[in-house]
C-alpha atoms as a PDB file:
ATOM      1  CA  UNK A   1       0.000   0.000   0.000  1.00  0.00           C
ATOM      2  CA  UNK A   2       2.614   1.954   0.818  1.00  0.00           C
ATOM      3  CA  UNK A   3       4.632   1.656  -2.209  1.00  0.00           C
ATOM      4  CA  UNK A   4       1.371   2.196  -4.331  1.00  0.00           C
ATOM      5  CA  UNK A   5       0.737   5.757  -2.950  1.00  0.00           C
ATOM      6  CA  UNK A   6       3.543   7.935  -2.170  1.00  0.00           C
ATOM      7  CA  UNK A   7       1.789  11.079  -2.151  1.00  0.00           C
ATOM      8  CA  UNK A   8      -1.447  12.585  -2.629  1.00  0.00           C
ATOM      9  CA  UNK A   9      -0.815  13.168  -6.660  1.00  0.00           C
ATOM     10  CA  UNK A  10      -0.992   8.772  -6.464  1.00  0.00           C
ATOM     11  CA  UNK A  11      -4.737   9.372  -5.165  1.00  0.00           C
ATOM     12  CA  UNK A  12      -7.558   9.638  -7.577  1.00  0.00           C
ATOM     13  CA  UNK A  13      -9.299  13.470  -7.722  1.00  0.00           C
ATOM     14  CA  UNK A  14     -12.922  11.933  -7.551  1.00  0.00           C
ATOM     15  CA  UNK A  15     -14.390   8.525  -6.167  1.00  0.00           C
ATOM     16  CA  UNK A  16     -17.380   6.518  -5.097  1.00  0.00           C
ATOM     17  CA  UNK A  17     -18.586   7.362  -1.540  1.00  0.00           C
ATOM     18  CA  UNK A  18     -19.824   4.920   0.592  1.00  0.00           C
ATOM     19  CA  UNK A  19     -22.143   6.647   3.485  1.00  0.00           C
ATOM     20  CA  UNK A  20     -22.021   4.485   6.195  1.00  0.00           C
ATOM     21  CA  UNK A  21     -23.007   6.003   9.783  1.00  0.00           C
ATOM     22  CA  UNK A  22     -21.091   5.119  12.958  1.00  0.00           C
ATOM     23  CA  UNK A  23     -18.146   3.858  10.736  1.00  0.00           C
ATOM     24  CA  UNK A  24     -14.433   4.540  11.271  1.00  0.00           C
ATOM     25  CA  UNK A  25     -11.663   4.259   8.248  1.00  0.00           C
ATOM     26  CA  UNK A  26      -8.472   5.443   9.242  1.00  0.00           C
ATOM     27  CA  UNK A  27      -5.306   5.014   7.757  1.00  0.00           C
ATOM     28  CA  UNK A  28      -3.281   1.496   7.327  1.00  0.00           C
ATOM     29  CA  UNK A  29      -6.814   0.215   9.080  1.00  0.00           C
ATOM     30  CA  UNK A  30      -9.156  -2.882   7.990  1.00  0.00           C
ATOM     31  CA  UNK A  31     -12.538  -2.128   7.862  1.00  0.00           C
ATOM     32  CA  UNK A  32     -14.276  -5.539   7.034  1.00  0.00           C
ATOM     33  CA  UNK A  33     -17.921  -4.700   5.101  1.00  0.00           C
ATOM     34  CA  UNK A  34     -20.898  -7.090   4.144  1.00  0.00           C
ATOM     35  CA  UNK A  35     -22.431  -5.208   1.105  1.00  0.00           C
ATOM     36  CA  UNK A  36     -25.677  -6.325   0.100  1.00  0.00           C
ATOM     37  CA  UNK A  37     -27.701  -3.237  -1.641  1.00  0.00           C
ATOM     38  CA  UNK A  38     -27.795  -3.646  -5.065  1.00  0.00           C
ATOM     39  CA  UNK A  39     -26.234   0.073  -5.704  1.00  0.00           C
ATOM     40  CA  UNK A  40     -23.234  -0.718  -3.609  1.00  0.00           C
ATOM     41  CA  UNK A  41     -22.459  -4.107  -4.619  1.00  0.00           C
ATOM     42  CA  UNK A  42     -22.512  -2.009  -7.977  1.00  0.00           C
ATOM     43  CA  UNK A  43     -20.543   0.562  -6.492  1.00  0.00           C
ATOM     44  CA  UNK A  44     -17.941  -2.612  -4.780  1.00  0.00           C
ATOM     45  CA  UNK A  45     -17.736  -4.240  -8.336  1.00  0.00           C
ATOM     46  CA  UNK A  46     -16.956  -1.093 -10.730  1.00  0.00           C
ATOM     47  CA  UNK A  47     -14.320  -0.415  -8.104  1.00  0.00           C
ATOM     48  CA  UNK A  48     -12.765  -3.690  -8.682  1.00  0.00           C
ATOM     49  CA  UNK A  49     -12.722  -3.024 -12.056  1.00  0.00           C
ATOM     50  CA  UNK A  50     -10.907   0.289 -11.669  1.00  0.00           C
ATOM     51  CA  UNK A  51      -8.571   1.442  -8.811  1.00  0.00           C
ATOM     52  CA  UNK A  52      -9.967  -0.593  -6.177  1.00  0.00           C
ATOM     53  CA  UNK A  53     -10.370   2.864  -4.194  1.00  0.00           C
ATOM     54  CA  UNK A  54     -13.855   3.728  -2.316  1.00  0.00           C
ATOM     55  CA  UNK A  55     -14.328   6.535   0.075  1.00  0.00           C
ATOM     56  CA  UNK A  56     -15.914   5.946   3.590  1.00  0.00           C
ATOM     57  CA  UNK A  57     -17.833   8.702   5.120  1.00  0.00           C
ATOM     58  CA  UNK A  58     -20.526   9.363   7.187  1.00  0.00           C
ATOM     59  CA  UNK A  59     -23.958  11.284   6.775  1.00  0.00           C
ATOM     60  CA  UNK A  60     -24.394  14.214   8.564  1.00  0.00           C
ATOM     61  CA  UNK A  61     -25.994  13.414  12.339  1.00  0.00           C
ATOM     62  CA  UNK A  62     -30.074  13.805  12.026  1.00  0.00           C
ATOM     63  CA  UNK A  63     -30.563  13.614   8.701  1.00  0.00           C
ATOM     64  CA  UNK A  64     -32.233  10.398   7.774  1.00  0.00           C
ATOM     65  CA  UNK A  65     -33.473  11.077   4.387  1.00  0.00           C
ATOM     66  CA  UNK A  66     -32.768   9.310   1.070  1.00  0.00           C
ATOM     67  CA  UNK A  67     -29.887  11.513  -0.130  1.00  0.00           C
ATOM     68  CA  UNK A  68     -28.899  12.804   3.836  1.00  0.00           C
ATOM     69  CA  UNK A  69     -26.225  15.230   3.362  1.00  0.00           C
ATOM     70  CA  UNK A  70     -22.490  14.260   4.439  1.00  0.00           C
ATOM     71  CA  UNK A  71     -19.573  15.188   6.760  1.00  0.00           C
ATOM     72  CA  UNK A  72     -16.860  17.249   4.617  1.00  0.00           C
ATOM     73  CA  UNK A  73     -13.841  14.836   5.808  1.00  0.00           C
ATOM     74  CA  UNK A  74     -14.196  10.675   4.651  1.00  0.00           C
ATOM     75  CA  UNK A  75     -11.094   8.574   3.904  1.00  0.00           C
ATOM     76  CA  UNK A  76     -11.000   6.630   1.116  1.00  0.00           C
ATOM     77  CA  UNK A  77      -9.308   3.135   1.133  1.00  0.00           C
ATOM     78  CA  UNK A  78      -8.834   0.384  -1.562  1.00  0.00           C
ATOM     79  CA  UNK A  79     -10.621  -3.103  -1.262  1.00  0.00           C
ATOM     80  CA  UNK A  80      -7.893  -5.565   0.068  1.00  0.00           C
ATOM     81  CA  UNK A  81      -9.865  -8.689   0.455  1.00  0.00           C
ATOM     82  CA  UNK A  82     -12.903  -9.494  -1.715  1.00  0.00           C
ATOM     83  CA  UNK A  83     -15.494 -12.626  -1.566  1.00  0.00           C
ATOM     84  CA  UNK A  84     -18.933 -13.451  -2.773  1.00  0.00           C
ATOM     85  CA  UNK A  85     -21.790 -15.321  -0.925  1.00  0.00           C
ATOM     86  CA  UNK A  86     -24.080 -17.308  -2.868  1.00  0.00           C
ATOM     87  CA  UNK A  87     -26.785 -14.853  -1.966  1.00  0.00           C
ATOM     88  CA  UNK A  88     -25.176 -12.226  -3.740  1.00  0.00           C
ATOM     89  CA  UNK A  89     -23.899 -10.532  -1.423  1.00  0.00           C
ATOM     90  CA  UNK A  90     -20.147  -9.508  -0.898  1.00  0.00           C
ATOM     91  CA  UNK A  91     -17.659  -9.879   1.836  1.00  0.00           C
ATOM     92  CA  UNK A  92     -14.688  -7.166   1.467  1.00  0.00           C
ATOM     93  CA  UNK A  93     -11.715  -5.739   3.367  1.00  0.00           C
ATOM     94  CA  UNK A  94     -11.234  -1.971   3.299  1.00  0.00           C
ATOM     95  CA  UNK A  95      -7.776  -0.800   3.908  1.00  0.00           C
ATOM     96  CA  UNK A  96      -7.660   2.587   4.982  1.00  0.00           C
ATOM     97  CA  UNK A  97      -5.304   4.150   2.860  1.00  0.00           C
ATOM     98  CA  UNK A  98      -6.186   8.535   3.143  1.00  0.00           C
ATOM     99  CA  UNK A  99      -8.026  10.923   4.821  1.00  0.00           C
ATOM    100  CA  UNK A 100      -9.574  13.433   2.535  1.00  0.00           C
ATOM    101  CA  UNK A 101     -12.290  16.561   1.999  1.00  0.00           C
ATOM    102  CA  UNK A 102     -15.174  16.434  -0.095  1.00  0.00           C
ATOM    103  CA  UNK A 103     -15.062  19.459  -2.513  1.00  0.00           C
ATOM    104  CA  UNK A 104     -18.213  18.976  -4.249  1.00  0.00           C
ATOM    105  CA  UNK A 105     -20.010  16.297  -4.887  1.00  0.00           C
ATOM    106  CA  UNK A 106     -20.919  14.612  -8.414  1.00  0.00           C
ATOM    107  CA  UNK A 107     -23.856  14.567 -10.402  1.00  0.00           C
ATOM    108  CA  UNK A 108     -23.875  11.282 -12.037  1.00  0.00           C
ATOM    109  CA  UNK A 109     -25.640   8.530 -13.642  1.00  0.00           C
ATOM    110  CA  UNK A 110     -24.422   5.762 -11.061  1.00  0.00           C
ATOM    111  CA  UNK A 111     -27.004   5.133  -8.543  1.00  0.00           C
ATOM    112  CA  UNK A 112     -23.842   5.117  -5.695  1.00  0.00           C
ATOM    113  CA  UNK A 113     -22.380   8.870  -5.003  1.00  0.00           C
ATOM    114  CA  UNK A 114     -19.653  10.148  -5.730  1.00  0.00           C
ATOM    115  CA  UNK A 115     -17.843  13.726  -4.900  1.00  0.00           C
ATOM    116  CA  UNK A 116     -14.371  15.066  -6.293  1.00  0.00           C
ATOM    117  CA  UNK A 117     -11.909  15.147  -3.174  1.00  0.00           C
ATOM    118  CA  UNK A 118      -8.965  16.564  -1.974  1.00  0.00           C
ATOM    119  CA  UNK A 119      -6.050  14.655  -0.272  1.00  0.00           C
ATOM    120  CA  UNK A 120      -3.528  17.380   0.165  1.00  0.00           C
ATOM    121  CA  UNK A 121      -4.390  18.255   4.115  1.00  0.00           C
ATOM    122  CA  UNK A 122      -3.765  14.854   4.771  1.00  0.00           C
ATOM    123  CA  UNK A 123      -0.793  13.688   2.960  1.00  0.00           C
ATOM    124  CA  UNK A 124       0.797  13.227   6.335  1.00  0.00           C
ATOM    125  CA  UNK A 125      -1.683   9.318   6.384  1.00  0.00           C
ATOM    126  CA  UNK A 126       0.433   7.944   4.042  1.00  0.00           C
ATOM    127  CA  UNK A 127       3.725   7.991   5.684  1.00  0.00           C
ATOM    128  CA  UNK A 128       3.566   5.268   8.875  1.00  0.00           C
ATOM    129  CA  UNK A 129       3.692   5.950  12.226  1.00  0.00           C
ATOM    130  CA  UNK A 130       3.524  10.062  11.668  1.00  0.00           C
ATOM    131  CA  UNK A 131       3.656  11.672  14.934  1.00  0.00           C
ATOM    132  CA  UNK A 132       3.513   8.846  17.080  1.00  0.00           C
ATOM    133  CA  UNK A 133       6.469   9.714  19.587  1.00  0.00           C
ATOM    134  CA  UNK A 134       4.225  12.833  20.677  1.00  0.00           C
ATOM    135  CA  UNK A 135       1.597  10.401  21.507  1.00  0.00           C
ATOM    136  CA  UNK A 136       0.914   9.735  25.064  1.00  0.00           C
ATOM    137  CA  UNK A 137       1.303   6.339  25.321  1.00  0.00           C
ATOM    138  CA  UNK A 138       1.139   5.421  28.889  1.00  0.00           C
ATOM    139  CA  UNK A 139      -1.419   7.549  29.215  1.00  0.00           C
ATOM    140  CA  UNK A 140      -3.916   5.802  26.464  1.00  0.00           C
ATOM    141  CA  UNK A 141      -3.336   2.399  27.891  1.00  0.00           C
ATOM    142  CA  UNK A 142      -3.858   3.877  31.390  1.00  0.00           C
ATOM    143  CA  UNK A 143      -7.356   4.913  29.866  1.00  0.00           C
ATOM    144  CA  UNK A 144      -7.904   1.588  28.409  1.00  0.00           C
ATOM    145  CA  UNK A 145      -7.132  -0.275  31.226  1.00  0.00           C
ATOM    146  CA  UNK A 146      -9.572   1.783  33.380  1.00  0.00           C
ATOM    147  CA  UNK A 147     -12.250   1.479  30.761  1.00  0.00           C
ATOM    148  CA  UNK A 148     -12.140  -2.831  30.400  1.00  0.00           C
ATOM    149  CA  UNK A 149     -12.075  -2.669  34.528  1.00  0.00           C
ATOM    150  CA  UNK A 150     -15.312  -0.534  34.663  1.00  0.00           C
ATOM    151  CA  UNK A 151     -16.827  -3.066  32.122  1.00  0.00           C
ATOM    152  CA  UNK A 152     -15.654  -5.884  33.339  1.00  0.00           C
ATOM    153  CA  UNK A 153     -13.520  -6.590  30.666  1.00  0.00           C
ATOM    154  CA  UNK A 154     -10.036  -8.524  29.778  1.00  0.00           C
ATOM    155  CA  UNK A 155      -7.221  -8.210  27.348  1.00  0.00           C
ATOM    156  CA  UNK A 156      -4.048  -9.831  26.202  1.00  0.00           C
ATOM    157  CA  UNK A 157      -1.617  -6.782  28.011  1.00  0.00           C
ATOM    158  CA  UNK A 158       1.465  -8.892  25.847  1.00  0.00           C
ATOM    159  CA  UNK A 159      -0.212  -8.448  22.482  1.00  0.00           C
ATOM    160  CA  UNK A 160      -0.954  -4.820  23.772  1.00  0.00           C
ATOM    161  CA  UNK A 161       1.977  -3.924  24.850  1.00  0.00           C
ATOM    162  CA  UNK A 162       3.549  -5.219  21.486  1.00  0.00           C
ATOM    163  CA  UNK A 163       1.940  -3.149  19.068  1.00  0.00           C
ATOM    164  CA  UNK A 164       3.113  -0.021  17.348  1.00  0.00           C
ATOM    165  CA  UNK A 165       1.841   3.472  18.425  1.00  0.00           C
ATOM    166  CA  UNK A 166      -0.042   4.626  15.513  1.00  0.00           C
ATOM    167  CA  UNK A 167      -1.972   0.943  15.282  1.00  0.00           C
ATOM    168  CA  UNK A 168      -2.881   0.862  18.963  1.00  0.00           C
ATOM    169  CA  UNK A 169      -4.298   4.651  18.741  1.00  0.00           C
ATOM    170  CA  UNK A 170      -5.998   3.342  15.159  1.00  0.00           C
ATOM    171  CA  UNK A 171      -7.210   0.365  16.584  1.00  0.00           C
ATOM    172  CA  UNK A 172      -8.640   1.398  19.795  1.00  0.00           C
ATOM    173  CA  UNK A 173     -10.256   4.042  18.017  1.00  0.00           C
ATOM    174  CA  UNK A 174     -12.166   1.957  15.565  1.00  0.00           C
ATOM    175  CA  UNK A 175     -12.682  -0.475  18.554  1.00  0.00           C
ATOM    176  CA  UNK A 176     -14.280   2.401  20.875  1.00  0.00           C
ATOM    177  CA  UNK A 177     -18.339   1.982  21.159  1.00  0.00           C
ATOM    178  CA  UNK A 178     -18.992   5.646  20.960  1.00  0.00           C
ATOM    179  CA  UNK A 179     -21.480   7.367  18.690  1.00  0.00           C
ATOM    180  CA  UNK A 180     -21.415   8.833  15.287  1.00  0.00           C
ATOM    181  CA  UNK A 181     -20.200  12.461  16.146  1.00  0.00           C
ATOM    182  CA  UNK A 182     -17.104  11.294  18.594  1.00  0.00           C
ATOM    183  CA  UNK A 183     -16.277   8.514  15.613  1.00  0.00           C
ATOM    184  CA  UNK A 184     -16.294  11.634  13.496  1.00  0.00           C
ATOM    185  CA  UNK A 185     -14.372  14.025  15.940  1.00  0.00           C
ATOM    186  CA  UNK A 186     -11.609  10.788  15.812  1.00  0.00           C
ATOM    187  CA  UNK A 187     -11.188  11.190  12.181  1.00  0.00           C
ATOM    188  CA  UNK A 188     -10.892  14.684  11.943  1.00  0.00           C
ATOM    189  CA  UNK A 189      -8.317  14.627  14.936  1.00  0.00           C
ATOM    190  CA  UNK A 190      -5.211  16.373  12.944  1.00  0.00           C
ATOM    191  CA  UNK A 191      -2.809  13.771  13.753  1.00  0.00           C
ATOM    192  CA  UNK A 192      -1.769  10.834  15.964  1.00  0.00           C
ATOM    193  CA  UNK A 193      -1.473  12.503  18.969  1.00  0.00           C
ATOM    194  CA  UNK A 194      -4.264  14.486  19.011  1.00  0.00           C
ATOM    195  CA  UNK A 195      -6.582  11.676  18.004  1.00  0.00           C
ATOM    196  CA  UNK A 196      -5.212  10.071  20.921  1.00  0.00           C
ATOM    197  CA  UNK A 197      -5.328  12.526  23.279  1.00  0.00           C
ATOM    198  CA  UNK A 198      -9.653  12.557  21.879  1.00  0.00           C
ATOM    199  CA  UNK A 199      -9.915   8.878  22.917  1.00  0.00           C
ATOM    200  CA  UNK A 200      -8.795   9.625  26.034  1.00  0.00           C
ATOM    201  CA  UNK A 201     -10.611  12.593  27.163  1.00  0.00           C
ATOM    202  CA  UNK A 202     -13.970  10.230  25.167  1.00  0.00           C
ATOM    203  CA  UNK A 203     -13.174   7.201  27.307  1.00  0.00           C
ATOM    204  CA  UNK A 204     -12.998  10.110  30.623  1.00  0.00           C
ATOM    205  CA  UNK A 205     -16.426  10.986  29.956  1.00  0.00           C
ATOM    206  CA  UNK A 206     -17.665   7.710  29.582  1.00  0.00           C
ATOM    207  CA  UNK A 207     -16.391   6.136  32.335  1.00  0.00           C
ATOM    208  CA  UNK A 208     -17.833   9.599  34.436  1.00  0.00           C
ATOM    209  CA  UNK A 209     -20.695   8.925  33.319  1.00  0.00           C
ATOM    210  CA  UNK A 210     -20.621   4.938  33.893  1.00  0.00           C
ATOM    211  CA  UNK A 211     -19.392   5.749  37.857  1.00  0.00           C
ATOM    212  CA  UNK A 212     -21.894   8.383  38.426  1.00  0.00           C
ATOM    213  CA  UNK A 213     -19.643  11.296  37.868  1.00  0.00           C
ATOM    214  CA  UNK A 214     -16.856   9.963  40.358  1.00  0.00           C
ATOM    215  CA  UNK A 215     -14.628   8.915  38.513  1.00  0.00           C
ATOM    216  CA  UNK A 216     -11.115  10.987  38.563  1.00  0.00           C
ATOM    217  CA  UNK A 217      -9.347  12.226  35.784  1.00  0.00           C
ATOM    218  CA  UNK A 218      -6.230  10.069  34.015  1.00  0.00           C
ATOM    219  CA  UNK A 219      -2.881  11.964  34.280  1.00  0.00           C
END
């Protein structure tokens, strides 16, 4: 993947969007998908056929209708694992690849949207591991630690503690059961350490709100 796309000029100016609420793409991320509506099985197969590259975004919080209007950041990854089902439907990985910003979206004859993007703000996603000695790190798997406690909840601390920065920030975000709008606010976090310092101060609240407000803050 990394070889493929070196900088944003490697990334395609317009693709297919996939709106998909409560959903989290980040970069160098899997995001495994069952498609089953006939538009974006369409949408999955032309891709295949092309650059492999969809965009993941999500609509815009309270609006519910057909055509709901979108959130202005997405990342767009390429389909890394691809299966069929007998009932049609399909089974695909999406790798995260960039973050990017909708410029204006498409009028087409596809029944799947798509919107010209722009890559540049983000060009930092395609290097690995950008900004992760600023991260934290202690600090997030203090937070995590407190959160599986409150719930009751176990881990492997070896495999933890043997991952790389930027995938256990990436990872734990993607894993966190928090709404649409903090999924969103994890996206848009400008880099690593930022988006880590957001799943911190996210997993806080919660686990306020879990103890009743009594709960003291991680240092």
């Amino acid at each position: 993947m990394n070889g493929r796309y070196k900088t944003t000029v490697d990334l395609p100016k317009s693709i297919p969007l996939f709106p998909l609420s409560g959903a989290l793409l980040l970069p160098r991320s899997d995001l495994p998908l069952n498609i089953f509506e006939p538009r974006y099985v369409l949408m999955i197969e032309e891709a295949m056929a092309a650059n492999r590259i969809i965009g993941i975004i999500q609509p815009e919080q309270n609006d519910e209708g057909d055509k709901p209007r979108l959130e202005r950041v997405g990342c767009a990854g390429r389909i890394t694992s691809y299966s069929e089902a007998d009932d049609g439907r399909l089974h695909v990985t999406i790798t995260g690849i960039c973050r990017f910003i909708v410029k204006r979206e498409l009028s087409v004859n596809t029944p799947y949207r798509q919107a010209q993007v722009d890559f540049k703000s983000f060009g930092a996603d395609l290097v690995i591991g950008t900004g992760a000695p600023s991260v934290n790190r202690e600090q997030l798997l203090e937070a995590f630690r407190q959160y599986l406690e409150a719930n009751n909840m176990t881990t492997n601390w070896d495999d933890v503690n043997s991952v790389g920065t930027e995938a256990l920030v990436n990872t734990l975000s993607l894993l966190a059961p928090y709404p649409p709008r903090d999924k969103q606010a994890l996206l848009e976090a400008p880099d690593l350490k930022s988006r880590a310092d957001v799943l911190v101060a996210l997993t806080e609240l919660a686990l306020k709100k879990s103890l009743g407000g009594n709960s003291t803050r991680m240092q």
